[in-house]
C-alpha atoms as a PDB file:
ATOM      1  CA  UNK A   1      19.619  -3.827  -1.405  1.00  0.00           C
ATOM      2  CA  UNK A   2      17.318  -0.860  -1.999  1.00  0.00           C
ATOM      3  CA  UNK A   3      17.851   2.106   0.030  1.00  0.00           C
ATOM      4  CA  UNK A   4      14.532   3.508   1.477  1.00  0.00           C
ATOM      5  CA  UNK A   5      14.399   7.245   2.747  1.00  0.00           C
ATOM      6  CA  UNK A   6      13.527   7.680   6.784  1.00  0.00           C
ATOM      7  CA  UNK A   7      10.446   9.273   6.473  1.00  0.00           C
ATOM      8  CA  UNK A   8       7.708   9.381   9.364  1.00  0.00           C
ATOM      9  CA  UNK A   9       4.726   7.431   8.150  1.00  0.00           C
ATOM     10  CA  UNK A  10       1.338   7.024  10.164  1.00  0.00           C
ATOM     11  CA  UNK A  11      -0.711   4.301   9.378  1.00  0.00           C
ATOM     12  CA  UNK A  12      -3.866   3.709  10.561  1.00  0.00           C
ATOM     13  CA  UNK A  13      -5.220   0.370  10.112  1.00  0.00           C
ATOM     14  CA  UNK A  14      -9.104   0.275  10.275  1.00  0.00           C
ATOM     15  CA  UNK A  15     -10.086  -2.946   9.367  1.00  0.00           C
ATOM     16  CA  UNK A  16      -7.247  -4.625  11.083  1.00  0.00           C
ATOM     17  CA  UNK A  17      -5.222  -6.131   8.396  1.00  0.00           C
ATOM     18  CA  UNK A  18      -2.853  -7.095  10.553  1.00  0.00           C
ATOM     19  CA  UNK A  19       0.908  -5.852  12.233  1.00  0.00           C
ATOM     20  CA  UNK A  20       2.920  -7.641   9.075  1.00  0.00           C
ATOM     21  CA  UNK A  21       0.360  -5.409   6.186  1.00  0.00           C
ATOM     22  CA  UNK A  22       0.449  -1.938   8.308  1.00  0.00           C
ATOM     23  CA  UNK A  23       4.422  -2.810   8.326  1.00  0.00           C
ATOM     24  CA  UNK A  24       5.138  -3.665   5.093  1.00  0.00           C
ATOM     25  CA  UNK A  25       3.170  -0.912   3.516  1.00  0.00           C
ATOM     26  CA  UNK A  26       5.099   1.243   5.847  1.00  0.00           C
ATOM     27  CA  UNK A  27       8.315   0.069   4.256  1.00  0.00           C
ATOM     28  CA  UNK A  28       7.328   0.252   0.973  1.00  0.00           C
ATOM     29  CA  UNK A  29       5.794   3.914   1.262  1.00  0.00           C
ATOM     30  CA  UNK A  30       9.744   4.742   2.558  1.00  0.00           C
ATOM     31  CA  UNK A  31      10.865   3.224  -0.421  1.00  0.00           C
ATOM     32  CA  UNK A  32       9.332   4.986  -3.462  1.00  0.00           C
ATOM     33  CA  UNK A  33       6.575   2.604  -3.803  1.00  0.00           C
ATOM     34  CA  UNK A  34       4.313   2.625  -7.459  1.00  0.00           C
ATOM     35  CA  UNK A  35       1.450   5.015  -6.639  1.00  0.00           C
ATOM     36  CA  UNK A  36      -1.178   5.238  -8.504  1.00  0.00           C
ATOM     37  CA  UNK A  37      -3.775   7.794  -8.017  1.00  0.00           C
ATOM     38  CA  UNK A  38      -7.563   6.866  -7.802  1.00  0.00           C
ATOM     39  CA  UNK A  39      -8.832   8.857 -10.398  1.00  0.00           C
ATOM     40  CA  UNK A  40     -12.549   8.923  -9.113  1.00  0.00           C
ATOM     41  CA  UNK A  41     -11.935   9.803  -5.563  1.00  0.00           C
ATOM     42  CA  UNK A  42      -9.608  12.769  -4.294  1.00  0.00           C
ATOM     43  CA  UNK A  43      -7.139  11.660  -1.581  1.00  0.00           C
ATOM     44  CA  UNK A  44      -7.374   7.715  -2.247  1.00  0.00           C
ATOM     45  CA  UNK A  45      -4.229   6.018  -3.869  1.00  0.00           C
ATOM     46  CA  UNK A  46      -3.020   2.109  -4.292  1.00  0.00           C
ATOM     47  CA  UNK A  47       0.154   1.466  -3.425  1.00  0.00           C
ATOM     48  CA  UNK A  48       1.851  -1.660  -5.125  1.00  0.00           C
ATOM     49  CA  UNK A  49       4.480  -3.735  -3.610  1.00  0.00           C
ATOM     50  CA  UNK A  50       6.347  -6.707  -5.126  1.00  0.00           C
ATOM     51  CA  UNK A  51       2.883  -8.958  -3.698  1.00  0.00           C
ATOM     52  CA  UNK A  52       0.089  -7.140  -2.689  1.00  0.00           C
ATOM     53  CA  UNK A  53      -1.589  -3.841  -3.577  1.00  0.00           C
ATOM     54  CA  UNK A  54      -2.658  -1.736  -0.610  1.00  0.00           C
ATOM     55  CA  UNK A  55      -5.824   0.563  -1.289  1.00  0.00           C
ATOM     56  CA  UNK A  56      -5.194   3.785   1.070  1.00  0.00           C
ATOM     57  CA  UNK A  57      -6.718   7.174   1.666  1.00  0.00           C
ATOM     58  CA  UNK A  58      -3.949  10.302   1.994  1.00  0.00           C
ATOM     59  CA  UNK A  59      -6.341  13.035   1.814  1.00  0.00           C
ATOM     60  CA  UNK A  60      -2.993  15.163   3.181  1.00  0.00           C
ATOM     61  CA  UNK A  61       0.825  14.395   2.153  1.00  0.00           C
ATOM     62  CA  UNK A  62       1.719  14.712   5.657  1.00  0.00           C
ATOM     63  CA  UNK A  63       2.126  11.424   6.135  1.00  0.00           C
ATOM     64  CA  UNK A  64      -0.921  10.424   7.810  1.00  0.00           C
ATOM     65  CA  UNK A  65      -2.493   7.084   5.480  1.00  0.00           C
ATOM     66  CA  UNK A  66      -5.752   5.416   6.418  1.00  0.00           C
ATOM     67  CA  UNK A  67      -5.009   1.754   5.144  1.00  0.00           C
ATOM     68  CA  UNK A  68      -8.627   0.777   3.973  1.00  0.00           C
ATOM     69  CA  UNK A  69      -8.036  -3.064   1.499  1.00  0.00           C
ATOM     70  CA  UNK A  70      -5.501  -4.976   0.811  1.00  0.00           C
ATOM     71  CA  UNK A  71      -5.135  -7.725  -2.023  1.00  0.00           C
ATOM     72  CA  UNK A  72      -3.184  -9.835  -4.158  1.00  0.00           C
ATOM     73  CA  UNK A  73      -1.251  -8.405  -7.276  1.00  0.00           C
ATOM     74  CA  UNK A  74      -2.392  -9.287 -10.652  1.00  0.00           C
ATOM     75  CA  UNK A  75       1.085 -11.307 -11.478  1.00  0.00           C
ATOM     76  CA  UNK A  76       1.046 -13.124  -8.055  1.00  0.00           C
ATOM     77  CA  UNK A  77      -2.552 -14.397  -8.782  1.00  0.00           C
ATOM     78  CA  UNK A  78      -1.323 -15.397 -12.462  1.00  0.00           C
ATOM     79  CA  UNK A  79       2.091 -17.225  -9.883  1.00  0.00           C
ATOM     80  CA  UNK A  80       0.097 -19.420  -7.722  1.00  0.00           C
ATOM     81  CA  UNK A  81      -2.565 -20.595 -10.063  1.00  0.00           C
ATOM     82  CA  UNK A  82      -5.376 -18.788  -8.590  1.00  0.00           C
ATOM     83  CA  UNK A  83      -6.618 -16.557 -11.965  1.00  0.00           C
ATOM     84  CA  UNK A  84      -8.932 -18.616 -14.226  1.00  0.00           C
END
Protein backbone atom coordinates (compact mmCIF):
# COMPACT_ATOMS: atom_id res chain seq x y z
CA UNK A 1 0.00 0.00 0.00
CA UNK A 2 1.43 3.40 -0.91
CA UNK A 3 1.08 6.07 1.53
CA UNK A 4 -0.16 9.38 -0.08
CA UNK A 5 0.38 12.79 1.84
CA UNK A 6 -3.12 14.79 2.85
CA UNK A 7 -2.69 17.60 0.84
CA UNK A 8 -5.68 20.00 -0.26
CA UNK A 9 -6.04 19.68 -3.99
CA UNK A 10 -8.60 21.76 -6.19
CA UNK A 11 -9.52 20.46 -9.30
CA UNK A 12 -11.39 22.02 -11.70
CA UNK A 13 -12.75 19.96 -14.36
CA UNK A 14 -13.65 22.00 -17.55
CA UNK A 15 -14.48 19.70 -20.04
CA UNK A 16 -16.21 17.36 -17.72
CA UNK A 17 -14.17 14.30 -17.70
CA UNK A 18 -16.05 12.91 -15.31
CA UNK A 19 -16.27 12.39 -11.05
CA UNK A 20 -13.94 8.96 -11.33
CA UNK A 21 -10.89 11.24 -13.64
CA UNK A 22 -11.17 14.58 -11.32
CA UNK A 23 -10.84 11.77 -8.39
CA UNK A 24 -8.27 9.76 -9.40
CA UNK A 25 -6.02 12.53 -10.50
CA UNK A 26 -6.73 13.90 -7.12
CA UNK A 27 -5.28 10.78 -5.56
CA UNK A 28 -2.51 10.48 -7.56
CA UNK A 29 -1.40 14.29 -7.21
CA UNK A 30 -1.43 13.23 -3.11
CA UNK A 31 0.70 10.55 -3.95
CA UNK A 32 3.87 11.86 -5.66
CA UNK A 33 2.59 11.34 -9.05
CA UNK A 34 5.38 11.48 -12.32
CA UNK A 35 5.21 15.14 -13.39
CA UNK A 36 6.46 16.17 -16.18
CA UNK A 37 6.70 19.72 -17.09
CA UNK A 38 5.40 21.07 -20.52
CA UNK A 39 8.33 22.56 -21.74
CA UNK A 40 6.56 24.97 -24.29
CA UNK A 41 3.96 26.39 -22.06
CA UNK A 42 4.61 27.88 -18.43
CA UNK A 43 2.19 26.48 -15.80
CA UNK A 44 0.96 23.28 -17.87
CA UNK A 45 2.19 19.78 -16.60
CA UNK A 46 1.03 15.91 -17.37
CA UNK A 47 0.57 13.97 -14.68
CA UNK A 48 0.96 10.08 -15.22
CA UNK A 49 -0.81 7.48 -13.32
CA UNK A 50 -0.48 3.69 -13.58
CA UNK A 51 -3.37 4.17 -16.82
CA UNK A 52 -3.95 7.40 -17.99
CA UNK A 53 -2.00 10.64 -18.36
CA UNK A 54 -3.85 13.76 -17.24
CA UNK A 55 -2.80 17.07 -19.17
CA UNK A 56 -3.30 19.98 -16.41
CA UNK A 57 -2.58 23.66 -16.05
CA UNK A 58 -0.96 24.76 -12.35
CA UNK A 59 -0.01 28.15 -13.27
CA UNK A 60 0.36 28.46 -9.10
CA UNK A 61 1.62 25.51 -6.66
CA UNK A 62 -1.14 26.32 -4.44
CA UNK A 63 -2.96 23.64 -5.27
CA UNK A 64 -5.43 24.96 -7.56
CA UNK A 65 -5.18 22.46 -11.13
CA UNK A 66 -7.35 23.15 -14.15
CA UNK A 67 -7.75 19.48 -15.53
CA UNK A 68 -7.82 20.28 -19.37
CA UNK A 69 -7.28 16.19 -21.42
CA UNK A 70 -7.07 13.12 -20.37
CA UNK A 71 -5.75 9.91 -22.29
CA UNK A 72 -4.48 6.57 -22.37
CA UNK A 73 -0.75 5.75 -21.39
CA UNK A 74 1.59 4.66 -23.99
CA UNK A 75 2.05 0.96 -22.27
CA UNK A 76 -1.77 0.55 -21.73
CA UNK A 77 -2.37 1.25 -25.51
CA UNK A 78 0.63 -1.29 -26.32
CA UNK A 79 -1.82 -3.79 -23.26
CA UNK A 80 -5.06 -3.84 -24.98
CA UNK A 81 -4.03 -4.04 -28.56
CA UNK A 82 -5.02 -0.68 -29.57
CA UNK A 83 -1.30 0.76 -30.98
CA UNK A 84 -0.67 -0.31 -34.61
Amino acid sequence: MVSCQKREVQIEDLRNHGLEAVMTLKRVLSCGAKVTPDPKRAGFYEVESRSTVYYIYAPRLNGKVTLLATWPRENELMHSGAAA
